[in-house]
C-alpha atoms as a PDB file:
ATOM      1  CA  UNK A   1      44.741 -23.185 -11.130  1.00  0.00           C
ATOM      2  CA  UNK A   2      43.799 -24.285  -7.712  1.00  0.00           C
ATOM      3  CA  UNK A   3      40.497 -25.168  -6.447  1.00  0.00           C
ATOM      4  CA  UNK A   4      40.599 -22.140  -3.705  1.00  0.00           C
ATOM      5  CA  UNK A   5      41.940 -19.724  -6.633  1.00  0.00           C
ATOM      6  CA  UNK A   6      38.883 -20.923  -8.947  1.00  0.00           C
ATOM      7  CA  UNK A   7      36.631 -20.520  -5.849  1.00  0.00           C
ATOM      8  CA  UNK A   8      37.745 -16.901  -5.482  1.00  0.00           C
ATOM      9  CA  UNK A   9      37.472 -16.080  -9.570  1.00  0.00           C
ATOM     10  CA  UNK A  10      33.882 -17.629  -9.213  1.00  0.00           C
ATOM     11  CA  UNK A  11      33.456 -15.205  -6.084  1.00  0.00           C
ATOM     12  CA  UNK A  12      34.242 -12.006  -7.470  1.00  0.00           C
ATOM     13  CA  UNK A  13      32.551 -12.754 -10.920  1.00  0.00           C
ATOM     14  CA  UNK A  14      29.178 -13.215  -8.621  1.00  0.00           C
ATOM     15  CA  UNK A  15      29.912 -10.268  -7.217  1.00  0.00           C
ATOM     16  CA  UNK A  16      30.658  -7.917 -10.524  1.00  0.00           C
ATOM     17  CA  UNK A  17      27.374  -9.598 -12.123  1.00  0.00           C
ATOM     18  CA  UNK A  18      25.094  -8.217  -8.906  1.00  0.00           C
ATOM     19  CA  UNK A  19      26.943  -5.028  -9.114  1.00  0.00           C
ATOM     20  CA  UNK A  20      26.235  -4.699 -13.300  1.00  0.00           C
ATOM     21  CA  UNK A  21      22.630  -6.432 -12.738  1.00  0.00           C
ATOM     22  CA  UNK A  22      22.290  -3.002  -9.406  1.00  0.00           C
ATOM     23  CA  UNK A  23      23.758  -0.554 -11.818  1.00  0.00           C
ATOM     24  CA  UNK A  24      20.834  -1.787 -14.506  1.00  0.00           C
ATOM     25  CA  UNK A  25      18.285  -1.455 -12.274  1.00  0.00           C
ATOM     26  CA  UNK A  26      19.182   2.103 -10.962  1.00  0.00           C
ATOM     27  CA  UNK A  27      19.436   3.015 -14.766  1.00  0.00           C
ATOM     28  CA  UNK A  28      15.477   2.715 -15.314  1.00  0.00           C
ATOM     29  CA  UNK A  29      14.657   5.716 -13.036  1.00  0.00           C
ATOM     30  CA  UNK A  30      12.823   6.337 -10.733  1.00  0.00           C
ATOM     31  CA  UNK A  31       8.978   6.951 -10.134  1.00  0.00           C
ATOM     32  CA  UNK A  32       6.364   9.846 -10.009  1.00  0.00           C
ATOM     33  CA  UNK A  33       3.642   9.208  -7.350  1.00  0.00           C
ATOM     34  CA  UNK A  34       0.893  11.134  -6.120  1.00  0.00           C
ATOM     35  CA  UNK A  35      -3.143  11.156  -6.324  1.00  0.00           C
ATOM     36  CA  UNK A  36      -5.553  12.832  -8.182  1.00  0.00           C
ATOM     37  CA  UNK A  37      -8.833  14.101  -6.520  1.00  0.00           C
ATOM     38  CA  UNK A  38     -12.274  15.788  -8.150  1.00  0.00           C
ATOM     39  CA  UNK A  39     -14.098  14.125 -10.564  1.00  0.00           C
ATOM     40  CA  UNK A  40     -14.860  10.400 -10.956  1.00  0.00           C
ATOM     41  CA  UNK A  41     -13.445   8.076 -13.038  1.00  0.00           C
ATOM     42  CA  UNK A  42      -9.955   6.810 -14.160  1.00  0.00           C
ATOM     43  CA  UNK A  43      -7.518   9.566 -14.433  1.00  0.00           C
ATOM     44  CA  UNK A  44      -4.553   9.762 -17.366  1.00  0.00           C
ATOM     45  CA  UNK A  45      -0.998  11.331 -15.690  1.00  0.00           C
ATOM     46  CA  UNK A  46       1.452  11.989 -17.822  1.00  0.00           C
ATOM     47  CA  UNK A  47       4.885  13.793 -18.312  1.00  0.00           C
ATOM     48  CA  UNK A  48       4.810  16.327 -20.937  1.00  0.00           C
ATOM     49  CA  UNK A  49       6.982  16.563 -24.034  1.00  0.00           C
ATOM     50  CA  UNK A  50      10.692  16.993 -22.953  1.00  0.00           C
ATOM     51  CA  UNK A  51      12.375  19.777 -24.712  1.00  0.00           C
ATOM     52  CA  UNK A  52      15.178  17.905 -26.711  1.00  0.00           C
ATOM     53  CA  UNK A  53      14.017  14.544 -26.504  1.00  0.00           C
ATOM     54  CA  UNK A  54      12.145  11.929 -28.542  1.00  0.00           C
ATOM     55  CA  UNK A  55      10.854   8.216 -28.623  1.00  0.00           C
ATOM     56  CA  UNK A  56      10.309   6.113 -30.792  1.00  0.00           C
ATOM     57  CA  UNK A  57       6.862   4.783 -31.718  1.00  0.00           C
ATOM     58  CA  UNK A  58       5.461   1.753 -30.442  1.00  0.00           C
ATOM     59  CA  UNK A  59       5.773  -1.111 -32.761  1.00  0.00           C
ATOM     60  CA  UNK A  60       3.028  -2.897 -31.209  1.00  0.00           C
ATOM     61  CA  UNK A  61      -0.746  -1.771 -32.231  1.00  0.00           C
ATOM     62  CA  UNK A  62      -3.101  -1.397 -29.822  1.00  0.00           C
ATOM     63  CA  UNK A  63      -6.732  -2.319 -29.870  1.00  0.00           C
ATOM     64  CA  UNK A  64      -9.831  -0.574 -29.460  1.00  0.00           C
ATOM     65  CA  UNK A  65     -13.432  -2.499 -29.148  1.00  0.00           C
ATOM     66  CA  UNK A  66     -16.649  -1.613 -30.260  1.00  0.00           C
ATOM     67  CA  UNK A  67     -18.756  -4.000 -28.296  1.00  0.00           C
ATOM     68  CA  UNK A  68     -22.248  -3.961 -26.982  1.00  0.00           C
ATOM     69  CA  UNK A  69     -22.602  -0.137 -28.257  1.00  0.00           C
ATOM     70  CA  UNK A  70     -19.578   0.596 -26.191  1.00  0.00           C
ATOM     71  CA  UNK A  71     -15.666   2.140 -26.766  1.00  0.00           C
ATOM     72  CA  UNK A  72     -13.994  -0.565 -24.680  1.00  0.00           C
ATOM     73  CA  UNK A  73     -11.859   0.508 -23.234  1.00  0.00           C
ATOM     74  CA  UNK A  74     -13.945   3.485 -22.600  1.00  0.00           C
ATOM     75  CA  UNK A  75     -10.899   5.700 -21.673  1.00  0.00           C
ATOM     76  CA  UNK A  76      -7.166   4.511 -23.308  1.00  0.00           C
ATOM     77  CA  UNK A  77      -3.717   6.162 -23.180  1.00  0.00           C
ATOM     78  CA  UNK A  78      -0.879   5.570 -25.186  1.00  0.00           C
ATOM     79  CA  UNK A  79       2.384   7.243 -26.031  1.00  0.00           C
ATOM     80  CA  UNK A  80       2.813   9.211 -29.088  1.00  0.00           C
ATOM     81  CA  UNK A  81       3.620   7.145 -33.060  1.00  0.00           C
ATOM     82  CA  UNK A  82       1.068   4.263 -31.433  1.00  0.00           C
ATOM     83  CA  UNK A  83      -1.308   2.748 -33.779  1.00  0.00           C
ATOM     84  CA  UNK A  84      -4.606   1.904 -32.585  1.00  0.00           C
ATOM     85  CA  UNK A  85      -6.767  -0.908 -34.290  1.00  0.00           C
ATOM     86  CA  UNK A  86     -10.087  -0.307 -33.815  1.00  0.00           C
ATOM     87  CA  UNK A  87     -12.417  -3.319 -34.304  1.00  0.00           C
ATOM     88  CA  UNK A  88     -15.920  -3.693 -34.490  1.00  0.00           C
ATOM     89  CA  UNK A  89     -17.295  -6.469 -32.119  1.00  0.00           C
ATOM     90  CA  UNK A  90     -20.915  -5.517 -32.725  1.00  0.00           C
ATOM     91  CA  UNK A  91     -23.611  -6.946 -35.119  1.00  0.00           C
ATOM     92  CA  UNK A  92     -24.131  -3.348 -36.573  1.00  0.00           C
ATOM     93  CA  UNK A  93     -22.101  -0.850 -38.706  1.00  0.00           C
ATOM     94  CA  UNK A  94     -20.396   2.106 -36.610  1.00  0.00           C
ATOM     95  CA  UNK A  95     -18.843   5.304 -37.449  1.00  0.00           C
ATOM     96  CA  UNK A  96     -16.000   6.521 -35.623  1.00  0.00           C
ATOM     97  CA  UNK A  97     -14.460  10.029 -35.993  1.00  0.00           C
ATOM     98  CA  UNK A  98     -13.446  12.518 -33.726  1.00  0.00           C
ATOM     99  CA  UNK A  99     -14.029  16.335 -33.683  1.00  0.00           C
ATOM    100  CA  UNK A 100     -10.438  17.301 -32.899  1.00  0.00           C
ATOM    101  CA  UNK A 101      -7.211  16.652 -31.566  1.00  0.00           C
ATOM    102  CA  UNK A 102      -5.929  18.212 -28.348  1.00  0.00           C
ATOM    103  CA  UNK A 103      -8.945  21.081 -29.273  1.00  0.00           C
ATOM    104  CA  UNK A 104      -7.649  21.035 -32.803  1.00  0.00           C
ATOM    105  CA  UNK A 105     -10.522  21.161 -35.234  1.00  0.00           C
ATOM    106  CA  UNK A 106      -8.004  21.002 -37.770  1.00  0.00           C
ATOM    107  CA  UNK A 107      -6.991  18.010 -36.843  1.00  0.00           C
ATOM    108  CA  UNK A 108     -10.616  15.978 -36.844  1.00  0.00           C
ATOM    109  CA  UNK A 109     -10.969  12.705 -38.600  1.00  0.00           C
ATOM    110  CA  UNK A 110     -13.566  10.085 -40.036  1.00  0.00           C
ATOM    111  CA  UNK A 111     -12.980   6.420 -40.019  1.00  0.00           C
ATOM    112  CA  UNK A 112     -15.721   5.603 -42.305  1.00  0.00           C
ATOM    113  CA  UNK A 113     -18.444   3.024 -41.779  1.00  0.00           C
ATOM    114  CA  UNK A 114     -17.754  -0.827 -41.353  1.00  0.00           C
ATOM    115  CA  UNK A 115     -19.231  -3.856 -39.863  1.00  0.00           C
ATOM    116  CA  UNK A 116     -18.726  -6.765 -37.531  1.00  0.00           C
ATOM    117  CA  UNK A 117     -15.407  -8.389 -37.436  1.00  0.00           C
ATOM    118  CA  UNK A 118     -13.342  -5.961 -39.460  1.00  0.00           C
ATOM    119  CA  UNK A 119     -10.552  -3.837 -38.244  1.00  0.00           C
ATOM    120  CA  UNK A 120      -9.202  -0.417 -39.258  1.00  0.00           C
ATOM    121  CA  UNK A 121      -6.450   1.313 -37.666  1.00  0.00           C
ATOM    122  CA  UNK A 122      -4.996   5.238 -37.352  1.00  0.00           C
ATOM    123  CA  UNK A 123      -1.680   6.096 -35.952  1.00  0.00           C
ATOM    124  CA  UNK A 124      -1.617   9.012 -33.858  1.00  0.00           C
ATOM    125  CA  UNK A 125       0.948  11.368 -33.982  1.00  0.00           C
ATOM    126  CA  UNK A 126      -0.189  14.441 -32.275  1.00  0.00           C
ATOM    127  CA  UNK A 127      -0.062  14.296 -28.475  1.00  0.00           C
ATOM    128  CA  UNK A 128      -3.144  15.058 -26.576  1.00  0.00           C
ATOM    129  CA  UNK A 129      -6.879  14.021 -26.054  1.00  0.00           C
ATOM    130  CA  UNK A 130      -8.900  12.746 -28.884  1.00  0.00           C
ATOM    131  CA  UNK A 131     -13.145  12.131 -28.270  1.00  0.00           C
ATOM    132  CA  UNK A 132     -14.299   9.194 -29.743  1.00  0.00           C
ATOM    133  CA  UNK A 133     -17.983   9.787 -31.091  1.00  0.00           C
ATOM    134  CA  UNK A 134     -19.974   7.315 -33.786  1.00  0.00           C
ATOM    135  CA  UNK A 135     -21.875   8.945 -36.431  1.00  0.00           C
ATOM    136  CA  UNK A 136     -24.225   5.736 -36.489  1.00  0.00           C
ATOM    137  CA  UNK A 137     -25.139   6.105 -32.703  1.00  0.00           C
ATOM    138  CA  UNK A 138     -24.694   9.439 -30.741  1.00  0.00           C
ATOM    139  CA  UNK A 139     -25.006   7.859 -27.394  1.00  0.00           C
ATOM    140  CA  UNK A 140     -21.023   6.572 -27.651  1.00  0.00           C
ATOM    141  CA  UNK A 141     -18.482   8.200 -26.526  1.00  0.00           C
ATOM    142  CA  UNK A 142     -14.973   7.275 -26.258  1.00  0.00           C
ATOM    143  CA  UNK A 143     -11.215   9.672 -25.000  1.00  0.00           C
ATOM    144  CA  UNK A 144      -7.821   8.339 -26.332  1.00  0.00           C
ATOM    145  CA  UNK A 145      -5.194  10.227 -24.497  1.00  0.00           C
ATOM    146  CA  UNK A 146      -1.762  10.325 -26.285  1.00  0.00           C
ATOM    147  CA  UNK A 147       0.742  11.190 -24.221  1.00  0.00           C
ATOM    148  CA  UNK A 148       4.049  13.293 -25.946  1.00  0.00           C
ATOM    149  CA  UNK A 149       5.967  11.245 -23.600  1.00  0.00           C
ATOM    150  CA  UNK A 150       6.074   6.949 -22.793  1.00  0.00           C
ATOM    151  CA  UNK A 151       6.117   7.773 -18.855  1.00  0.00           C
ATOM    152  CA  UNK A 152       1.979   7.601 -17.983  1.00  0.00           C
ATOM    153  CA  UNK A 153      -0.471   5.799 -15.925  1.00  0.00           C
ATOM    154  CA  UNK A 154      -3.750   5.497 -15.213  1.00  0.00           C
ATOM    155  CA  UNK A 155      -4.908   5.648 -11.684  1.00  0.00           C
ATOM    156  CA  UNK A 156      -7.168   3.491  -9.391  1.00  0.00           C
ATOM    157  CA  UNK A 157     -10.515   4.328  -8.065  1.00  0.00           C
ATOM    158  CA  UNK A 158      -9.337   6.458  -5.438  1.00  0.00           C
ATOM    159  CA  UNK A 159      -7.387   8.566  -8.277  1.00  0.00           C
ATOM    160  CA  UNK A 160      -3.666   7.142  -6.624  1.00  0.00           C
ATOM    161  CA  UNK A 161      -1.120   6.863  -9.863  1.00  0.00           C
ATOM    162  CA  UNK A 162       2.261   5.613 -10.401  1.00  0.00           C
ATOM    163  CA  UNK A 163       4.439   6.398 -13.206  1.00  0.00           C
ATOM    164  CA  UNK A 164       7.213   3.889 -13.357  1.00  0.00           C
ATOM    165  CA  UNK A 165      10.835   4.485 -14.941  1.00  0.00           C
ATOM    166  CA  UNK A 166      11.089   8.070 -15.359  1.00  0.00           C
ATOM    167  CA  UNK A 167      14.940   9.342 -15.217  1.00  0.00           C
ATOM    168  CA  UNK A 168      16.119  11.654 -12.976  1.00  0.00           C
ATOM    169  CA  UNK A 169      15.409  15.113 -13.836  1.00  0.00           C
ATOM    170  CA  UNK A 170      12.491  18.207 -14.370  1.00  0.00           C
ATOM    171  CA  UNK A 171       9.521  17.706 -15.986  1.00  0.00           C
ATOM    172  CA  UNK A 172       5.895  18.853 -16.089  1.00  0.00           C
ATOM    173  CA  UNK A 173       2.977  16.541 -15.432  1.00  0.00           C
ATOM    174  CA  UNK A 174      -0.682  16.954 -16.396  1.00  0.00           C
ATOM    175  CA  UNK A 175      -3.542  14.930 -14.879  1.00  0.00           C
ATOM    176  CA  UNK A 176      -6.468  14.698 -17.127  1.00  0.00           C
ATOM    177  CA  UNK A 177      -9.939  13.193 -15.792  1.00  0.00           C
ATOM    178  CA  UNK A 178     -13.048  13.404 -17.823  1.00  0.00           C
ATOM    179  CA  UNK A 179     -15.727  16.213 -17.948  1.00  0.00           C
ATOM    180  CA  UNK A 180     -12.731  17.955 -15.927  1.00  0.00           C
ATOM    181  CA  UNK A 181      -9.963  20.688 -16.393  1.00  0.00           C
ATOM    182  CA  UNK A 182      -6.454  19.043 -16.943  1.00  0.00           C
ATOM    183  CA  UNK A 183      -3.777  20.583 -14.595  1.00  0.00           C
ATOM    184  CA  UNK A 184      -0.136  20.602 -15.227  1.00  0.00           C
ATOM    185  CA  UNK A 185       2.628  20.770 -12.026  1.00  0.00           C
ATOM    186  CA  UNK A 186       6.245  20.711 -12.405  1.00  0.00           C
ATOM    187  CA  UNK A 187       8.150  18.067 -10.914  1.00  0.00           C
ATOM    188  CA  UNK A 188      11.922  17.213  -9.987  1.00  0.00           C
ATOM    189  CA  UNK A 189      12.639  13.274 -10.037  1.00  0.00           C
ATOM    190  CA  UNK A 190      15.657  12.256  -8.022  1.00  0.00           C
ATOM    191  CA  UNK A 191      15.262   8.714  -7.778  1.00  0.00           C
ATOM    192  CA  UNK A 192      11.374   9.369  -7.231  1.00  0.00           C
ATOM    193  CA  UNK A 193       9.163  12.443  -6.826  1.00  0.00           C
ATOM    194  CA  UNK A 194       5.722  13.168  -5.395  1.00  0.00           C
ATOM    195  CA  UNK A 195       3.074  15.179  -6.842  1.00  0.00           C
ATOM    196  CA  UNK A 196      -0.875  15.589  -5.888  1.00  0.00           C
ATOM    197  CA  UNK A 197      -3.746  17.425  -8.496  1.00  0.00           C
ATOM    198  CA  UNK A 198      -7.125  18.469  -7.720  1.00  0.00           C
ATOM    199  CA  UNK A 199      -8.998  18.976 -10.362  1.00  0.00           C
ATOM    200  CA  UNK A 200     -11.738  21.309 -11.210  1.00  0.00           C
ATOM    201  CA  UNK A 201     -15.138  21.659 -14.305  1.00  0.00           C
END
């Protein structure tokens, strides 16, 4: 083979690996963008359960801190199947439960009592907002928000979000900021998609 023909092979093999490595890329989806107004605080986006479609649960646990009388992080999402570790940082016993699952009573649970340095984890399987309260001291208070789906984010101060990755296609979003009302918009993603909430008490 000549050095021009092996020039040419090289060439066109560059060329087919930046056309695989575009067609990758355009297979992770697009993004949801948008802002979230009333309230303060961090607000949770996320696109609700798709009819017809699952995920499978995170493999990696996730922790939780109890630290200087504190949830930290005071506000956590997560998709649905994750497993949260939830360690005790401080030199006193806490109690964690919380009084229901996505307004489920049904659904409320208590950790039990243990001290400083020891771990013990849940998995969460029901999609939607659990408050984190300690038995031991009444002034903590904690939110996990599971979403049904792994397409979330949290925003920034100004309440701006981005949800990376999310195919093409119709889904509904719901914004949820604490002490106010979640809202849920549909949205069409076609290569990205644009949505703004304003929420209300």
């Amino acid at each position: 083979m000549s050095n021009r023909t092996n020039t040419l092979s090289k060439a066109l093999l560059g060329v087919l690996a930046v056309g695989v490595a575009a067609v990758g890329l355009a297979a992770v989806g697009g993004s949801v963008t948008g802002k979230v107004s009333g309230g303060r605080g961090p607000a949770i986006v996320y696109i609700d359960a798709i009819a017809g479609k699952t995920f499978p649960a995170p493999a990696k646990h996730v922790v939780i801190d109890q630290k200087s009388l504190l949830f930290q992080p005071h506000i956590m999402a997560v998709p649905l199947g994750t497993t949260l570790d939830f360690l005790n940082s401080d030199s006193v016993q806490h109690n964690i439960f919380w009084p229901m699952v996505a307004g489920n009573k049904k659904l409320s649970h208590n950790m039990g009592t243990w001290p400083k340095g020891e771990i013990r984890s849940f998995k969460f399987d029901t999609p939607g907002v659990v408050p984190l309260l300690c038995n031991v001291h009444p002034e903590m208070s904690g939110f996990v928000i599971v979403s049904p789906t792994p397409y979330f984010a949290e925003s920034d101060a100004s309440g701006a979000f981005k949800i990376e990755n999310v195919p093409d296609g119709s889904y509904t979003v719901t914004a949820w900021r604490e002490g106010m009302k979640p809202q849920s918009k549909p949205v069409t993603v076609t290569g990205g998609a644009a949505v703004e909430f304003s929420l209300t008490k």
